[in-house]
Protein backbone atom coordinates (compact mmCIF):
# COMPACT_ATOMS: atom_id res chain seq x y z
CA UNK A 1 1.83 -27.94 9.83
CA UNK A 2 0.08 -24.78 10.32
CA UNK A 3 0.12 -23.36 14.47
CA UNK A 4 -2.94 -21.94 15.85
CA UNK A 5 -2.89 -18.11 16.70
CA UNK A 6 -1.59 -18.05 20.62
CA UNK A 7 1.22 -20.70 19.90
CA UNK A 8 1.98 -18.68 16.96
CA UNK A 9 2.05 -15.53 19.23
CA UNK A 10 4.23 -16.84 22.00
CA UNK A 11 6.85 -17.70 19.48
CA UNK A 12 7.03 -14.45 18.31
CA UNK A 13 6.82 -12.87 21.49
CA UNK A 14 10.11 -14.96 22.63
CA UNK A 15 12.10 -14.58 19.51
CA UNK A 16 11.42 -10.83 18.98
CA UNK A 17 11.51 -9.77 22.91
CA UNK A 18 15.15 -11.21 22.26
CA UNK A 19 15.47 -9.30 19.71
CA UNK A 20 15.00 -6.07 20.70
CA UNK A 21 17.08 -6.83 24.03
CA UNK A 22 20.08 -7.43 21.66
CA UNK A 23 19.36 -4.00 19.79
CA UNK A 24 21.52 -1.66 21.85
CA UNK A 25 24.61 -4.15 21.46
CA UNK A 26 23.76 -4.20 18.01
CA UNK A 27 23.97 -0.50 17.73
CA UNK A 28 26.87 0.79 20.07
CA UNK A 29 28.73 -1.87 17.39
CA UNK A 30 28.02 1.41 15.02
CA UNK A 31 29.88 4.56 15.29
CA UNK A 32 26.85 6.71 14.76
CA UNK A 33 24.37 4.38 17.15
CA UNK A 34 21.40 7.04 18.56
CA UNK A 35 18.07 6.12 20.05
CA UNK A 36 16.62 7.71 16.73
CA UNK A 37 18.49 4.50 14.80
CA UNK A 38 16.88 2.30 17.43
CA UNK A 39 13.13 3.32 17.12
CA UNK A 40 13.83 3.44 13.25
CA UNK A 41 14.96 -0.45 13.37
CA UNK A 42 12.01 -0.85 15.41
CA UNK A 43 9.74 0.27 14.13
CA UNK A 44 9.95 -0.10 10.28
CA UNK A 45 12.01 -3.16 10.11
CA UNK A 46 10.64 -5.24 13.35
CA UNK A 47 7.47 -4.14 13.33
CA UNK A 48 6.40 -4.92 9.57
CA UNK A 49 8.38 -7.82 10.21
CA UNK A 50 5.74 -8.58 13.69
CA UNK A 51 2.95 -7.67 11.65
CA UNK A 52 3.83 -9.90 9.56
CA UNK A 53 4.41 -13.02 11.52
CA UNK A 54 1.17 -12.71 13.75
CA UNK A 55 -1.15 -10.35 12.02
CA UNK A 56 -2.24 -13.16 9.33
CA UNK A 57 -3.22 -16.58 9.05
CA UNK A 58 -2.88 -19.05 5.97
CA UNK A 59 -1.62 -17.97 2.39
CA UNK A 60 -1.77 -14.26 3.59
CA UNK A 61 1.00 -14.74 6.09
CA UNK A 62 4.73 -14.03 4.63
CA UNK A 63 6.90 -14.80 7.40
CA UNK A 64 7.00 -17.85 9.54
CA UNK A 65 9.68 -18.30 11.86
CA UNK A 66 10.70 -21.38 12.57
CA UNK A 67 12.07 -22.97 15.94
CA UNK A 68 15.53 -24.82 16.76
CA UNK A 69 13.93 -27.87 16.73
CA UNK A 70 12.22 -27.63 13.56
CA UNK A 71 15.34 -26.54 12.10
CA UNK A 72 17.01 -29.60 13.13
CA UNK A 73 14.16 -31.80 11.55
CA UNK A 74 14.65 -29.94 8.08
CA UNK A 75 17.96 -30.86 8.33
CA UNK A 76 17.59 -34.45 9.11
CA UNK A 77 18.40 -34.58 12.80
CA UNK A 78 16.98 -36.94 14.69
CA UNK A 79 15.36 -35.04 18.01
């Protein structure tokens, strides 16, 4: 089932707002970790990944992220 544009957009604000938070763990994990790395991950991987997720509707959109709860359907458990 296909989500309208501002459900679609609150999802992805959630799930990549905790994304981003996670980043600097992410990267003081890495010996060489700079702020350069971070606004590299940013912006090349998370925000062609954002674009995306939100910036087109039907056939043209690639990515669709999918909630816990829809997981859990796929799966076959019962909500």
């Amino acid at each position: 089932m296909e989500q309208g544009f501002l459900p679609r957009f609150v999802e992805a604000k959630h799930y990549f707002s905790s994304t981003v938070d996670s980043l600097p763990a992410c990267l003081l994990a890495s010996l060489s970790s700079s702020l350069a790395e971070r606004e590299i991950v940013e912006r090349l991987v998370l925000g062609r990944e954002i674009c995306k997720s939100v910036g087109s509707d039907g056939d043209q959109r690639v990515e669709r992220h999918r909630t816990v709860d829809r997981w859990m359907l796929y799966m076959g458990f019962q909500l």
